[in-house]
C-alpha atoms as a PDB file:
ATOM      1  CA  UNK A   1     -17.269 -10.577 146.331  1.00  0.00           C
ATOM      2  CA  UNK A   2     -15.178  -9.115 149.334  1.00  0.00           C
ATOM      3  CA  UNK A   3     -11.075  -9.226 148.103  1.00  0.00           C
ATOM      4  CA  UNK A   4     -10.141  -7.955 151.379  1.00  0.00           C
ATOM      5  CA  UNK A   5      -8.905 -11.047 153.260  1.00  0.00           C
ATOM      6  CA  UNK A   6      -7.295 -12.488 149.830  1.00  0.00           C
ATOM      7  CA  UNK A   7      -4.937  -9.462 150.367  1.00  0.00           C
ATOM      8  CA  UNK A   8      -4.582  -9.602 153.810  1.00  0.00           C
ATOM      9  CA  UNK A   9      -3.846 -13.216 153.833  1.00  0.00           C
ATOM     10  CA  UNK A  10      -1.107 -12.384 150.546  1.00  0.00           C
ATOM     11  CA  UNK A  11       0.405  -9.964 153.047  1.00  0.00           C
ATOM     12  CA  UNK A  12       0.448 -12.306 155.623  1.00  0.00           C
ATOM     13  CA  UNK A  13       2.140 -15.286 153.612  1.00  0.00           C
ATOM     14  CA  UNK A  14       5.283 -12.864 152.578  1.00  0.00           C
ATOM     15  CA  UNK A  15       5.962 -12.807 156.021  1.00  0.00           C
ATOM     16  CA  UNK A  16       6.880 -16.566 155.842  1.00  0.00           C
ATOM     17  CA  UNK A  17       8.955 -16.353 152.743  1.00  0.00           C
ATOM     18  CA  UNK A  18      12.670 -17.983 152.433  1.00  0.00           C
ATOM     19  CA  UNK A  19      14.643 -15.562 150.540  1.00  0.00           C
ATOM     20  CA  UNK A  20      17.923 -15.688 152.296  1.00  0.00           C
ATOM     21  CA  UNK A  21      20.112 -14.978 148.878  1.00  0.00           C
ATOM     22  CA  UNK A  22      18.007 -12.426 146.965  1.00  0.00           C
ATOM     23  CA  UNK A  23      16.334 -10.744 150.256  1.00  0.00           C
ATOM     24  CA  UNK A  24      12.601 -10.068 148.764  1.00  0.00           C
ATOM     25  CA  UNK A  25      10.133 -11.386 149.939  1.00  0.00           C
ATOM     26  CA  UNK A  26       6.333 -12.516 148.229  1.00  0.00           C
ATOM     27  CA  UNK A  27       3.781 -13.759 149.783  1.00  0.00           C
ATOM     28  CA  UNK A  28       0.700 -14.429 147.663  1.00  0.00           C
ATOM     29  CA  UNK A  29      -2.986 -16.426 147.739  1.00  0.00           C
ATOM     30  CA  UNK A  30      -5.368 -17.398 145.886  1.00  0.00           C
ATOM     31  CA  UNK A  31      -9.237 -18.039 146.409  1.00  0.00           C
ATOM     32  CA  UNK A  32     -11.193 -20.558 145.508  1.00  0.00           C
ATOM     33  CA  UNK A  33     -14.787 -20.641 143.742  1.00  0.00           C
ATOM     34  CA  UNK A  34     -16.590 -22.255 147.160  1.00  0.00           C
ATOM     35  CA  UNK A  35     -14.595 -19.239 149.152  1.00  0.00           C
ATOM     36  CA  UNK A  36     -11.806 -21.220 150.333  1.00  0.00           C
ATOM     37  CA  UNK A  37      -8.222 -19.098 150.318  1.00  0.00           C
ATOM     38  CA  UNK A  38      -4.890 -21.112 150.199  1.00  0.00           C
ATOM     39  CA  UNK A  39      -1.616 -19.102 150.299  1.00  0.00           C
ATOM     40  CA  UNK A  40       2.026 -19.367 149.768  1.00  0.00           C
ATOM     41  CA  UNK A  41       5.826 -17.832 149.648  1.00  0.00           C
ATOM     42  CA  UNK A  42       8.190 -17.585 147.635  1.00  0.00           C
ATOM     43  CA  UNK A  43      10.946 -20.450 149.065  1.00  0.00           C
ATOM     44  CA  UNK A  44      14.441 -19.309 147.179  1.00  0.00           C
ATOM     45  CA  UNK A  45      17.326 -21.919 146.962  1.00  0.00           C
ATOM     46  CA  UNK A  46      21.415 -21.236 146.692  1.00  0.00           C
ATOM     47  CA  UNK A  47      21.003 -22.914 143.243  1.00  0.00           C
ATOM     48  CA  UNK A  48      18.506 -20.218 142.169  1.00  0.00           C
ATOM     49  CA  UNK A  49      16.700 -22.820 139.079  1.00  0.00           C
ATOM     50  CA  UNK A  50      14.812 -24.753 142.262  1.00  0.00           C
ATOM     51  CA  UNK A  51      13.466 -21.273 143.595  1.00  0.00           C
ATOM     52  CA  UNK A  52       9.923 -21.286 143.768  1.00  0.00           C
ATOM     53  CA  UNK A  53       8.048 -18.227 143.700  1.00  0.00           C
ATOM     54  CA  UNK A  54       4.611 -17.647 145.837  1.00  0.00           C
ATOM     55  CA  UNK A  55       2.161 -17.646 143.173  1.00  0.00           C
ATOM     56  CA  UNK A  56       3.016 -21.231 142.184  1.00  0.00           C
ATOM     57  CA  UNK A  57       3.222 -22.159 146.254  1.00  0.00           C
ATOM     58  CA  UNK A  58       0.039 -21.163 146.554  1.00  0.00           C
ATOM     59  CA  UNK A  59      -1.942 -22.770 143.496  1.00  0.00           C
ATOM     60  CA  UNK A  60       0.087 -26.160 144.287  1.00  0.00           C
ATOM     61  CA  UNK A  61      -1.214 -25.311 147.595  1.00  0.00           C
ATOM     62  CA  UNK A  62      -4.707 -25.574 146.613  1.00  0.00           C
ATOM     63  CA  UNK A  63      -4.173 -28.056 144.003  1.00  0.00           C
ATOM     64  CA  UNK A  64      -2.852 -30.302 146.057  1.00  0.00           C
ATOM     65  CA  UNK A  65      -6.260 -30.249 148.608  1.00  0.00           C
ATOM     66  CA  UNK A  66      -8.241 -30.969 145.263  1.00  0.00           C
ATOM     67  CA  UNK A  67      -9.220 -27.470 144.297  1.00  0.00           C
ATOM     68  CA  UNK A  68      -9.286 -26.341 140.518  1.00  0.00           C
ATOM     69  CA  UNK A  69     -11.750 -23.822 140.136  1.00  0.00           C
ATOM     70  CA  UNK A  70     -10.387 -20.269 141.320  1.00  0.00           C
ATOM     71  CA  UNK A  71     -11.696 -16.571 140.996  1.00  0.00           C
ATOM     72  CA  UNK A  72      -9.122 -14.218 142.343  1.00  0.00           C
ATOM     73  CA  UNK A  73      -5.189 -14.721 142.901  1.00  0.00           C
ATOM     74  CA  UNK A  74      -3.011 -11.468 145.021  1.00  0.00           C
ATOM     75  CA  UNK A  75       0.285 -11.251 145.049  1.00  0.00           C
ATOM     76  CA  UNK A  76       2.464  -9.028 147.562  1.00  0.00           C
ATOM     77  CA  UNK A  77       6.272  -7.947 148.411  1.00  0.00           C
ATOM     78  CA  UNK A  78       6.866  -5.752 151.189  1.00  0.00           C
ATOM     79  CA  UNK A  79      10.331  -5.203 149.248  1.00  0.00           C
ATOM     80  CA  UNK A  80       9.240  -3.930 146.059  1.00  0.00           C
ATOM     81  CA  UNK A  81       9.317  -0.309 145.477  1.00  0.00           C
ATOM     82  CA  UNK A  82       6.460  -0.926 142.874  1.00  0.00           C
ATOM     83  CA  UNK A  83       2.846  -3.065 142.376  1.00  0.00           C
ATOM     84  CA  UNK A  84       4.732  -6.729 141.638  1.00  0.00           C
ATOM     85  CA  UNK A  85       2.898  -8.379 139.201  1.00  0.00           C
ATOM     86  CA  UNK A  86       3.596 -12.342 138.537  1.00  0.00           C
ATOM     87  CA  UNK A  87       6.884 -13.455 136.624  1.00  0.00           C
ATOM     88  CA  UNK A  88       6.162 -14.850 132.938  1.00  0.00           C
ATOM     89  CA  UNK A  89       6.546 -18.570 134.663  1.00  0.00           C
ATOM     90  CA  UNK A  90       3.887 -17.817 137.094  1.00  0.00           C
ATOM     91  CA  UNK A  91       1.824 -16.310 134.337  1.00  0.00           C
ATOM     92  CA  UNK A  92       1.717 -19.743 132.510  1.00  0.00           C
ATOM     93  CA  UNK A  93       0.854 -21.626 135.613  1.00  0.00           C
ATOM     94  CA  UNK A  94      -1.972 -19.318 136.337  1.00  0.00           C
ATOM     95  CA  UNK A  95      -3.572 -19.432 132.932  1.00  0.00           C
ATOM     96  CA  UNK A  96      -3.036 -23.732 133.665  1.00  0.00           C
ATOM     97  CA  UNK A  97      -5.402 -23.922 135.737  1.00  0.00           C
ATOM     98  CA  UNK A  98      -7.454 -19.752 135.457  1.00  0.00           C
ATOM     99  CA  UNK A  99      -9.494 -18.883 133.322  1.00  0.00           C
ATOM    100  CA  UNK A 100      -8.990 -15.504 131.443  1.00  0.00           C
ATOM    101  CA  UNK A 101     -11.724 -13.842 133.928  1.00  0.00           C
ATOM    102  CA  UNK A 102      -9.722 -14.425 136.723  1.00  0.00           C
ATOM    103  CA  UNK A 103      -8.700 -11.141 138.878  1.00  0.00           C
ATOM    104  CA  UNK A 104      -5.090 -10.900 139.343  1.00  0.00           C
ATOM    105  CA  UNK A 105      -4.304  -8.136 142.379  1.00  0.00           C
ATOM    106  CA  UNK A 106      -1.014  -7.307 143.395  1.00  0.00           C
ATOM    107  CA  UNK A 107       0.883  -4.925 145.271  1.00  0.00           C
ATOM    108  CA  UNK A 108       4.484  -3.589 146.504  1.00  0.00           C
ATOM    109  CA  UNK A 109       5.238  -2.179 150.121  1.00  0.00           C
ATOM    110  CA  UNK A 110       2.552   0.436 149.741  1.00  0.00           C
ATOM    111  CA  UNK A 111      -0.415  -2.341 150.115  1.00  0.00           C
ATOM    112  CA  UNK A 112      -2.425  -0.198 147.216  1.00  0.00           C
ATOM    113  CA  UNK A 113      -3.378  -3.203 145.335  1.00  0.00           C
ATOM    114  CA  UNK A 114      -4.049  -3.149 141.393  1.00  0.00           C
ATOM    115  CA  UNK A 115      -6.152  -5.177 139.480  1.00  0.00           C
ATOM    116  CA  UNK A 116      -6.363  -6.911 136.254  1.00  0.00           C
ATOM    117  CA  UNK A 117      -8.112  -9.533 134.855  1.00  0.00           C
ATOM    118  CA  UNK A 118      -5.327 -13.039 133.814  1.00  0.00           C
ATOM    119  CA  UNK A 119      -6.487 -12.096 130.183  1.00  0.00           C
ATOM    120  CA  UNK A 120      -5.128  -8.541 130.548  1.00  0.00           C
ATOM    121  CA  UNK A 121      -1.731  -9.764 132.233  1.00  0.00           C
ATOM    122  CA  UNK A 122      -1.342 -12.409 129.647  1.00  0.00           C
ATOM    123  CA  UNK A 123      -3.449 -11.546 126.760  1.00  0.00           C
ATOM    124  CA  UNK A 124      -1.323 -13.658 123.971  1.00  0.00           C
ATOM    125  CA  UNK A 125      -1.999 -17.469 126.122  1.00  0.00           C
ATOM    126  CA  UNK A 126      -1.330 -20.612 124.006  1.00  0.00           C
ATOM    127  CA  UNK A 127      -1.138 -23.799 123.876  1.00  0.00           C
ATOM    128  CA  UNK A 128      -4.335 -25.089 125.522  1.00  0.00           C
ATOM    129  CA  UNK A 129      -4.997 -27.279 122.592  1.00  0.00           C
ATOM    130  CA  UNK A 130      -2.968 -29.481 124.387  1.00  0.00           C
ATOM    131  CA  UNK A 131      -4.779 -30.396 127.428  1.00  0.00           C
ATOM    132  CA  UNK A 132      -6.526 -33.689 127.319  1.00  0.00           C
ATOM    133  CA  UNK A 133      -9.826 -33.766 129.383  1.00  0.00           C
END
């Protein structure tokens, strides 16, 4: 499968991030098993708690137009001096609603994207026991 537009449309989203207080910006997507991409930005807030970071935009993104089932998430900051990886909170929300085998690509300024698989990011995930089907 072709990742290319997944990052381009990542790189695209940062573009619309809110980060007035912090100043760096995310942008990030994620794709969808039938092909579909969905994307988001991180949306910052004075009282920092109600921040919400891209990764999560862009899943509730999809989630909310009824897609679950994802293959490939990118994540990108045009500010970051490094490949940005998702927070821990993000982490948990992917691993919600990704399966371990999920690629996770991400990138700082440079646009030289790594790539892991969720289950190498977060290779300690709990608490699925809990979900009721």
């Amino acid at each position: 499968m072709d990742y290319i537009k997944l990052k381009e449309s990542a790189i695209k989203a940062s573009n619309s991030s809110y980060a007035p207080y912090s100043n760096f910006h995310v942008g990030a997507s994620i794709q969808c098993k039938d092909g579909s991409i969905y994307s988001g930005c991180n949306v910052e807030n004075r009282s920092y708690g109600l921040t919400n970071c891209a990764e999560r935009s862009a899943i509730f993104n999809a989630i909310g137009d009824g897609k679950k089932d994802f293959t490939a998430i990118a994540i990108y900051s045009p500010d970051s001096e490094y490949p940005l990886p998702p927070c821990g909170a993000c982490r948990q929300v992917i691993t919600e609603f990704c399966d371990g085998n999920v690629l996770v690509f991400f990138s700082g300024k440079d646009k030289i994207f790594k790539m892991l698989l969720i289950k190498d990011l977060y290779p300690f995930d709990s608490l699925h026991d809990l979900k009721k089907e």
